[in-house]
PDB file of N, CA and C in Angstrom:
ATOM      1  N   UNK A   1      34.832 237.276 146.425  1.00  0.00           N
ATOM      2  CA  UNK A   1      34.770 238.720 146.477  1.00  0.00           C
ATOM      3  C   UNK A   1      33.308 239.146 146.495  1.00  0.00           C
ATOM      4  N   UNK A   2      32.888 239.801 147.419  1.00  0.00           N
ATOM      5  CA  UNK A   2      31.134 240.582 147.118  1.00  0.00           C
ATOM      6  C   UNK A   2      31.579 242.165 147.557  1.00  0.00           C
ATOM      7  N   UNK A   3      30.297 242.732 147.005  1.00  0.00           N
ATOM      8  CA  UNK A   3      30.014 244.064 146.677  1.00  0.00           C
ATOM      9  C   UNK A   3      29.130 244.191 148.245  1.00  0.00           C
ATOM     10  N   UNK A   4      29.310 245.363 148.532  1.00  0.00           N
ATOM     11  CA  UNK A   4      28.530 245.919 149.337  1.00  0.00           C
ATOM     12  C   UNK A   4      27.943 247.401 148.892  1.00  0.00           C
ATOM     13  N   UNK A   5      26.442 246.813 149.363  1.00  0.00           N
ATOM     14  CA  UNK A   5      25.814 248.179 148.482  1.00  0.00           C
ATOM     15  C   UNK A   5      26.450 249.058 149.812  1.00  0.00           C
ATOM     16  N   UNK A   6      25.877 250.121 149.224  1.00  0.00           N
ATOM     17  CA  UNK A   6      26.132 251.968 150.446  1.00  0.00           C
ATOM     18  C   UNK A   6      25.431 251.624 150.995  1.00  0.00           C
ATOM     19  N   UNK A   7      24.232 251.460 150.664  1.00  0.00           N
ATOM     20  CA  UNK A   7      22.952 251.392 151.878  1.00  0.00           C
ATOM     21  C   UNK A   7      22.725 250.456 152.799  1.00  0.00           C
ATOM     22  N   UNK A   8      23.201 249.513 152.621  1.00  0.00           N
ATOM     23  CA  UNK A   8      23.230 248.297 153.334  1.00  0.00           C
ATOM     24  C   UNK A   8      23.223 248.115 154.900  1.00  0.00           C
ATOM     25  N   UNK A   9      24.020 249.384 155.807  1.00  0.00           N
ATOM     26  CA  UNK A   9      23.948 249.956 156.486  1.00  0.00           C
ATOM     27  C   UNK A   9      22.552 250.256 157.300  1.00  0.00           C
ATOM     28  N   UNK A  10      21.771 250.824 156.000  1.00  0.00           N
ATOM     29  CA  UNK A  10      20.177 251.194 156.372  1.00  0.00           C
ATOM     30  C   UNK A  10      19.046 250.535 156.043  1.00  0.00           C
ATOM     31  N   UNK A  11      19.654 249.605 155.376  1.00  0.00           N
ATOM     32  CA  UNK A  11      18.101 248.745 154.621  1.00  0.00           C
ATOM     33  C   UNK A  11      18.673 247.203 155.126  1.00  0.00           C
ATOM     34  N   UNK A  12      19.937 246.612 155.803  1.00  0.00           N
ATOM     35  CA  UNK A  12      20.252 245.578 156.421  1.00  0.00           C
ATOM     36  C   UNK A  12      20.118 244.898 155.465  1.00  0.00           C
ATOM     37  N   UNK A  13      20.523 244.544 154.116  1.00  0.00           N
ATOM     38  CA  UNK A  13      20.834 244.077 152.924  1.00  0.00           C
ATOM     39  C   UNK A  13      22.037 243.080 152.970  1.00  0.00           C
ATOM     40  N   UNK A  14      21.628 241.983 152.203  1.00  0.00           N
ATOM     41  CA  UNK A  14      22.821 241.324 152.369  1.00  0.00           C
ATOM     42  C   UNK A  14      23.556 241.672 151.179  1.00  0.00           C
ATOM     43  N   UNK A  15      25.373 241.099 151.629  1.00  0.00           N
ATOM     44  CA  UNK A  15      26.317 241.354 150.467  1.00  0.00           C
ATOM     45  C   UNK A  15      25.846 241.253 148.968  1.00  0.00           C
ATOM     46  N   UNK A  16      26.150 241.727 148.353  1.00  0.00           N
ATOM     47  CA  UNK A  16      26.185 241.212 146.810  1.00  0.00           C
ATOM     48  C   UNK A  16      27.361 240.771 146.195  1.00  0.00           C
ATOM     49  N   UNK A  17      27.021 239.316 145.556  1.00  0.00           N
ATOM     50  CA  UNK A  17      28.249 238.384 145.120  1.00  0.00           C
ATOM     51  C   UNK A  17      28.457 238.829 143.745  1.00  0.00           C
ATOM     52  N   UNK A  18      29.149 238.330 143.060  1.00  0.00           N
ATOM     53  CA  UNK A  18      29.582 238.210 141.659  1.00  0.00           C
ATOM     54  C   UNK A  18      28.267 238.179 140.731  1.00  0.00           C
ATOM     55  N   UNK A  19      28.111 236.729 140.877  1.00  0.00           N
ATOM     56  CA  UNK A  19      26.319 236.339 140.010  1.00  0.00           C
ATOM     57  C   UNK A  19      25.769 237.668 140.442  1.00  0.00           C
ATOM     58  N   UNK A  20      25.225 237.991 141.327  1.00  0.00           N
ATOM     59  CA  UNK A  20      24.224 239.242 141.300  1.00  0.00           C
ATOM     60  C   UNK A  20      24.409 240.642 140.727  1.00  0.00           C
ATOM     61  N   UNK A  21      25.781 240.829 140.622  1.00  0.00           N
ATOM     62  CA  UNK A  21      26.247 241.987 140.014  1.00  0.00           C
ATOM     63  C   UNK A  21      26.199 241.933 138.259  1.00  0.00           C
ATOM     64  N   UNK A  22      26.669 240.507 138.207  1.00  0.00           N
ATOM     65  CA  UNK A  22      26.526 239.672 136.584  1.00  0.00           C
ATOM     66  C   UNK A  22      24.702 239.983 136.503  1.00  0.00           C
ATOM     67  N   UNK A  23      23.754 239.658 137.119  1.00  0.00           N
ATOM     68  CA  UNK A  23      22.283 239.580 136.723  1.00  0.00           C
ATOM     69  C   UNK A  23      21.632 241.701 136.929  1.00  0.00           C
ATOM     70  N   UNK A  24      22.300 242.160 137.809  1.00  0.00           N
ATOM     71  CA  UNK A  24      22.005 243.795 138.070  1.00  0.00           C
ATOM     72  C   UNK A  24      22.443 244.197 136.652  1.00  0.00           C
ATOM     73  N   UNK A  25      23.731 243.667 135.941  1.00  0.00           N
ATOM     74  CA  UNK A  25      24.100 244.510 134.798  1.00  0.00           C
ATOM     75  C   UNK A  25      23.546 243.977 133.552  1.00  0.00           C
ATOM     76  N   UNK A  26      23.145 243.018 133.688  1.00  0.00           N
ATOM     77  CA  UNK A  26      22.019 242.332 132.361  1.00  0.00           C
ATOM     78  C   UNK A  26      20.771 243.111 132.317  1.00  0.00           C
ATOM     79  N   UNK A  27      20.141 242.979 133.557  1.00  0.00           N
ATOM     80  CA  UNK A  27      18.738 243.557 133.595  1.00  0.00           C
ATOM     81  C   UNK A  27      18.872 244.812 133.284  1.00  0.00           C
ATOM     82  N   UNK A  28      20.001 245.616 133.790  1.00  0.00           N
ATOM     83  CA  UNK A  28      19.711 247.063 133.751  1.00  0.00           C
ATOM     84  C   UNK A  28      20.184 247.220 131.932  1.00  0.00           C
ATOM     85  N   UNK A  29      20.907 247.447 131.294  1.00  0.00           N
ATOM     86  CA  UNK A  29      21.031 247.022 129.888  1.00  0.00           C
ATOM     87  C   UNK A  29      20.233 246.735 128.788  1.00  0.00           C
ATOM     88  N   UNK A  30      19.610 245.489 129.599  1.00  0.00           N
ATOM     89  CA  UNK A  30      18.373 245.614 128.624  1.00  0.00           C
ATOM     90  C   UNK A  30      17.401 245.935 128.874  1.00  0.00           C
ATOM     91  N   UNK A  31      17.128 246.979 129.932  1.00  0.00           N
ATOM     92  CA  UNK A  31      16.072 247.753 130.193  1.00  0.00           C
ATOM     93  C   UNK A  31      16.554 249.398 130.145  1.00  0.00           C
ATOM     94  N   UNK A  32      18.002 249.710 130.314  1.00  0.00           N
ATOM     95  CA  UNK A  32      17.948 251.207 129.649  1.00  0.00           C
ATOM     96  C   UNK A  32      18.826 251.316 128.937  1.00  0.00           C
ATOM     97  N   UNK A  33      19.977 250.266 128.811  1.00  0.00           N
ATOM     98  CA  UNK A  33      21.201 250.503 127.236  1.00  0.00           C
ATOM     99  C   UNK A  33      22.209 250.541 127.866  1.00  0.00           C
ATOM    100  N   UNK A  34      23.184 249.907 126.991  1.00  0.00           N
ATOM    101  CA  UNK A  34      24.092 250.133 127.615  1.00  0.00           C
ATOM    102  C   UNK A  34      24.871 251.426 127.811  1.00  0.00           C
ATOM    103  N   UNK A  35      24.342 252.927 127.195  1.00  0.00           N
ATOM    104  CA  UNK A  35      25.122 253.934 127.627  1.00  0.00           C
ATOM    105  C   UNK A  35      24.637 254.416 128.875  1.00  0.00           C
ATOM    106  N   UNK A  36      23.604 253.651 129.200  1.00  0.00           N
ATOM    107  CA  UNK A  36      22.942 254.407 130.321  1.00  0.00           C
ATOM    108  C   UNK A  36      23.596 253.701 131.465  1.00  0.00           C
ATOM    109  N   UNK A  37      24.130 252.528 131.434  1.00  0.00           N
ATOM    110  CA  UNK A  37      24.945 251.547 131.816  1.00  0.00           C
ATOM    111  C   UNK A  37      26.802 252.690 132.380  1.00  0.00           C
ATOM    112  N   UNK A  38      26.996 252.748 131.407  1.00  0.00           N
ATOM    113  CA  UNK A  38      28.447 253.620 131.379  1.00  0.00           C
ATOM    114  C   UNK A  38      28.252 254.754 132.296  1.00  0.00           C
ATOM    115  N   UNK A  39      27.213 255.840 132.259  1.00  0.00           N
ATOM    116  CA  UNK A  39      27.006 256.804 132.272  1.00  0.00           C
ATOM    117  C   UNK A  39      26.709 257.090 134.035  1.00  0.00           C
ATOM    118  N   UNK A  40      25.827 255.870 134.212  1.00  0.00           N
ATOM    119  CA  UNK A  40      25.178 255.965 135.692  1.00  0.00           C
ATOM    120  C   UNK A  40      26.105 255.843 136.848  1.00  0.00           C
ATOM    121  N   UNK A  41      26.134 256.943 137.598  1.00  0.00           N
ATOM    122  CA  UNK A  41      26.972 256.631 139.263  1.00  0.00           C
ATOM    123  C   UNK A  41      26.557 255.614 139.900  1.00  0.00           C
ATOM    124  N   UNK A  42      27.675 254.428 140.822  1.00  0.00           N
ATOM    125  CA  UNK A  42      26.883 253.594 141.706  1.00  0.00           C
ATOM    126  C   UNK A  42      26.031 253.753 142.547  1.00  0.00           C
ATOM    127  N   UNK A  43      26.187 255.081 143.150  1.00  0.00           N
ATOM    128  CA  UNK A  43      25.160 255.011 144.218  1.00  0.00           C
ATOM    129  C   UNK A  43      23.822 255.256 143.793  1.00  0.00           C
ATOM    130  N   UNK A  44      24.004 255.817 142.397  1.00  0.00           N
ATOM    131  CA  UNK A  44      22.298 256.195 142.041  1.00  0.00           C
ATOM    132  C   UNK A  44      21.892 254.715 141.935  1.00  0.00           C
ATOM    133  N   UNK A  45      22.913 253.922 140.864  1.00  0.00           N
ATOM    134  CA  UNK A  45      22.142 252.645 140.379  1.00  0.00           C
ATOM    135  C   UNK A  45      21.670 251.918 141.279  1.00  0.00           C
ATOM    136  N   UNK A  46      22.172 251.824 143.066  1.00  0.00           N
ATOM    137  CA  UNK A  46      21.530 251.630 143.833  1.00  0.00           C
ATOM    138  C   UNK A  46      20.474 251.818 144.539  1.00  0.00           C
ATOM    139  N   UNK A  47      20.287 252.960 144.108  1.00  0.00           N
ATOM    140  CA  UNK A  47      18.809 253.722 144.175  1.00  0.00           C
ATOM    141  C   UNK A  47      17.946 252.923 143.389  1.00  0.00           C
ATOM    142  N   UNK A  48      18.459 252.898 142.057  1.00  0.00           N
ATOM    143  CA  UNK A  48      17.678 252.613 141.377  1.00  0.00           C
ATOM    144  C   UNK A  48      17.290 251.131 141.078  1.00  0.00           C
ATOM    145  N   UNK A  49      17.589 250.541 141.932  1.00  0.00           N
ATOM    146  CA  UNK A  49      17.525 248.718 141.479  1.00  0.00           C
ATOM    147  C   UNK A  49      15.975 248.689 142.264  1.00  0.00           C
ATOM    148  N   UNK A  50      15.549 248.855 142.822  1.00  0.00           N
ATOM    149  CA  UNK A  50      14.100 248.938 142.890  1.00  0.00           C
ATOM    150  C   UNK A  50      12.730 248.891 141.564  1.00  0.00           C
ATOM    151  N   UNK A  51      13.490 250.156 141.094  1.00  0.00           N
ATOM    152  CA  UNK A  51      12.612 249.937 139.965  1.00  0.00           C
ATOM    153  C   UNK A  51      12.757 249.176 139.049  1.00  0.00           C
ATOM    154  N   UNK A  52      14.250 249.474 138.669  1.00  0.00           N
ATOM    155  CA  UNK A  52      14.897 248.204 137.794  1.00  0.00           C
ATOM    156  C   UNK A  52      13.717 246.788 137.850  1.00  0.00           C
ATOM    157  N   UNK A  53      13.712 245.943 139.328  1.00  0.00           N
ATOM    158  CA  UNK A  53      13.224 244.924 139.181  1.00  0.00           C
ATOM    159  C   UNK A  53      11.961 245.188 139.282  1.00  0.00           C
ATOM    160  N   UNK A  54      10.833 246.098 139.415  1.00  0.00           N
ATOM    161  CA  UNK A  54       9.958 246.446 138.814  1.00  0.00           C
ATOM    162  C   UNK A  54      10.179 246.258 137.648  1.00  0.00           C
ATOM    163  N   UNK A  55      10.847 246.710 136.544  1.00  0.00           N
ATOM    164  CA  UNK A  55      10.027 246.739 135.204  1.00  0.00           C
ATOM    165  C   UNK A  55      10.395 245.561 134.723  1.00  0.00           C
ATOM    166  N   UNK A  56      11.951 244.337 135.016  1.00  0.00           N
ATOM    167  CA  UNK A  56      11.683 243.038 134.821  1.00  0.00           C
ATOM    168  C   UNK A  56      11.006 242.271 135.491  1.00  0.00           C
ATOM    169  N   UNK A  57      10.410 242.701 136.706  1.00  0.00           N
ATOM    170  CA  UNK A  57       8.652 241.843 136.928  1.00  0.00           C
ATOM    171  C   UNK A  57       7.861 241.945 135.646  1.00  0.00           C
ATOM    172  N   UNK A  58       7.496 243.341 135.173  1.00  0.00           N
ATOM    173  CA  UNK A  58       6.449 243.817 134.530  1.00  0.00           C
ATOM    174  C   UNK A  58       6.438 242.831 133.099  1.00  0.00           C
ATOM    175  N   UNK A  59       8.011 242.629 132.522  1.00  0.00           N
ATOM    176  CA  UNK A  59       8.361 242.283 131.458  1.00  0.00           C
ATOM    177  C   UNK A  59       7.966 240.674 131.015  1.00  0.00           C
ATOM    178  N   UNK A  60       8.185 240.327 132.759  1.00  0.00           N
ATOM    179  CA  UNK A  60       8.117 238.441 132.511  1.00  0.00           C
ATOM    180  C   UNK A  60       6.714 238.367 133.037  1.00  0.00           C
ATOM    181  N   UNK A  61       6.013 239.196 133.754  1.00  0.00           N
ATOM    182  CA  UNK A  61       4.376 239.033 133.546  1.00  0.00           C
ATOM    183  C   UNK A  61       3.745 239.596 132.356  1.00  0.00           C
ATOM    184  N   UNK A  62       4.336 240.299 131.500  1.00  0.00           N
ATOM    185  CA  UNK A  62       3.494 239.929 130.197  1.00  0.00           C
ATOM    186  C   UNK A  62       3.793 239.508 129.263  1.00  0.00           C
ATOM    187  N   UNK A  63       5.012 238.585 129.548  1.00  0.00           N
ATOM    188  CA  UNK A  63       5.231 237.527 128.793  1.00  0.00           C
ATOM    189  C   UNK A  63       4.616 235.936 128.971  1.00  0.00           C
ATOM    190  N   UNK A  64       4.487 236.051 130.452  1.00  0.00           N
ATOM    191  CA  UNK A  64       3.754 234.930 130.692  1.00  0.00           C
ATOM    192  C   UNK A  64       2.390 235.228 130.138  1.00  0.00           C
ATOM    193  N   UNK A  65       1.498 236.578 130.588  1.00  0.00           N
ATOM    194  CA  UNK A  65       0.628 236.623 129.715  1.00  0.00           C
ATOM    195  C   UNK A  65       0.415 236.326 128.281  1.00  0.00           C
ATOM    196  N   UNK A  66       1.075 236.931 127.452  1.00  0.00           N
ATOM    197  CA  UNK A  66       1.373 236.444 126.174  1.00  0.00           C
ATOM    198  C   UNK A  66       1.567 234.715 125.870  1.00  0.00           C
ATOM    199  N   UNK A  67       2.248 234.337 126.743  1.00  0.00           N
ATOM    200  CA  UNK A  67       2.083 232.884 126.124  1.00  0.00           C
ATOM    201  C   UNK A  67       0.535 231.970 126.608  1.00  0.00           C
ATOM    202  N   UNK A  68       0.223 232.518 127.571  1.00  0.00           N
ATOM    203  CA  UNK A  68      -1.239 232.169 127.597  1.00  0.00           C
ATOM    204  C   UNK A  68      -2.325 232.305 126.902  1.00  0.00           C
ATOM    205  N   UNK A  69      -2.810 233.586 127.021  1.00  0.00           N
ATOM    206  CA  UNK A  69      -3.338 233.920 125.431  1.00  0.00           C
ATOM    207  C   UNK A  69      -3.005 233.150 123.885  1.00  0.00           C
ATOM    208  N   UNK A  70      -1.723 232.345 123.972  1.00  0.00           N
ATOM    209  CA  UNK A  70      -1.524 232.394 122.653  1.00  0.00           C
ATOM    210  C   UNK A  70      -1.953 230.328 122.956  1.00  0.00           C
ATOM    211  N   UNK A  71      -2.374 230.343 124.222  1.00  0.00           N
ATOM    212  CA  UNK A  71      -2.933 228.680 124.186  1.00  0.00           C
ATOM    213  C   UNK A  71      -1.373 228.021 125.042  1.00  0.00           C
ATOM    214  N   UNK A  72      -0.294 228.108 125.531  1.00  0.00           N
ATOM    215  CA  UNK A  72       0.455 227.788 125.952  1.00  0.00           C
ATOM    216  C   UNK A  72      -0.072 227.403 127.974  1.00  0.00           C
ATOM    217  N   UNK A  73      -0.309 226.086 127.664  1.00  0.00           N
ATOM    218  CA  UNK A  73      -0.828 225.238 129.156  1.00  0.00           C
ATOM    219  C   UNK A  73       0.044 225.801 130.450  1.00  0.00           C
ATOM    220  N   UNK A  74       1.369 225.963 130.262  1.00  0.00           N
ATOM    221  CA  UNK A  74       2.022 225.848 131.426  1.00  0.00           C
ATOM    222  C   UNK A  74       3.577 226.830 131.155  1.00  0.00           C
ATOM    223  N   UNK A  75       2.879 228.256 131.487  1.00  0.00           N
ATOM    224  CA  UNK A  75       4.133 229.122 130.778  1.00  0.00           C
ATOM    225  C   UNK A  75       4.982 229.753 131.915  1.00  0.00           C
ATOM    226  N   UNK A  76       6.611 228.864 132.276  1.00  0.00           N
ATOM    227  CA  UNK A  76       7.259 229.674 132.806  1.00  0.00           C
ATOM    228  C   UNK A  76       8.613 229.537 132.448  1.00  0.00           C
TER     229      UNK A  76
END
């Protein structure tokens, strides 16, 4: 079974499977909660997965930072 975003149409996106819908609802969760989770229409959250993986870039580059700084040789 996969998901097809709306836009997909316009941005030539491929399907979205199971796993990816499982990793969209982790990230988003623990980056705005889960009521924000409940609350949000699909098509916005499709809007919004852009930034989404913006701010878990932001999160695992300063975590990698952090383990460097802290003397950690080889942090991924």
């Amino acid at each position: 079974m996969t998901l097809q975003s709306p836009l997909s149409s316009q941005a030539k996106a491929k399907p979205l499977n199971i796993k990816d819908y499982d990793m969209i609802k982790h990230y988003f969760i623990e980056t705005y909660g889960y009521k924000m989770w409940t609350e949000v229409p699909l098509d916005e959250l499709f809007e919004m997965l852009p930034f989404l993986f913006k701010e878990v870039a932001k999160k695992e580059n300063l975590r990698i930072c952090s383990l460097k700084f802290y003397g950690v040789k080889n942090p991924k």
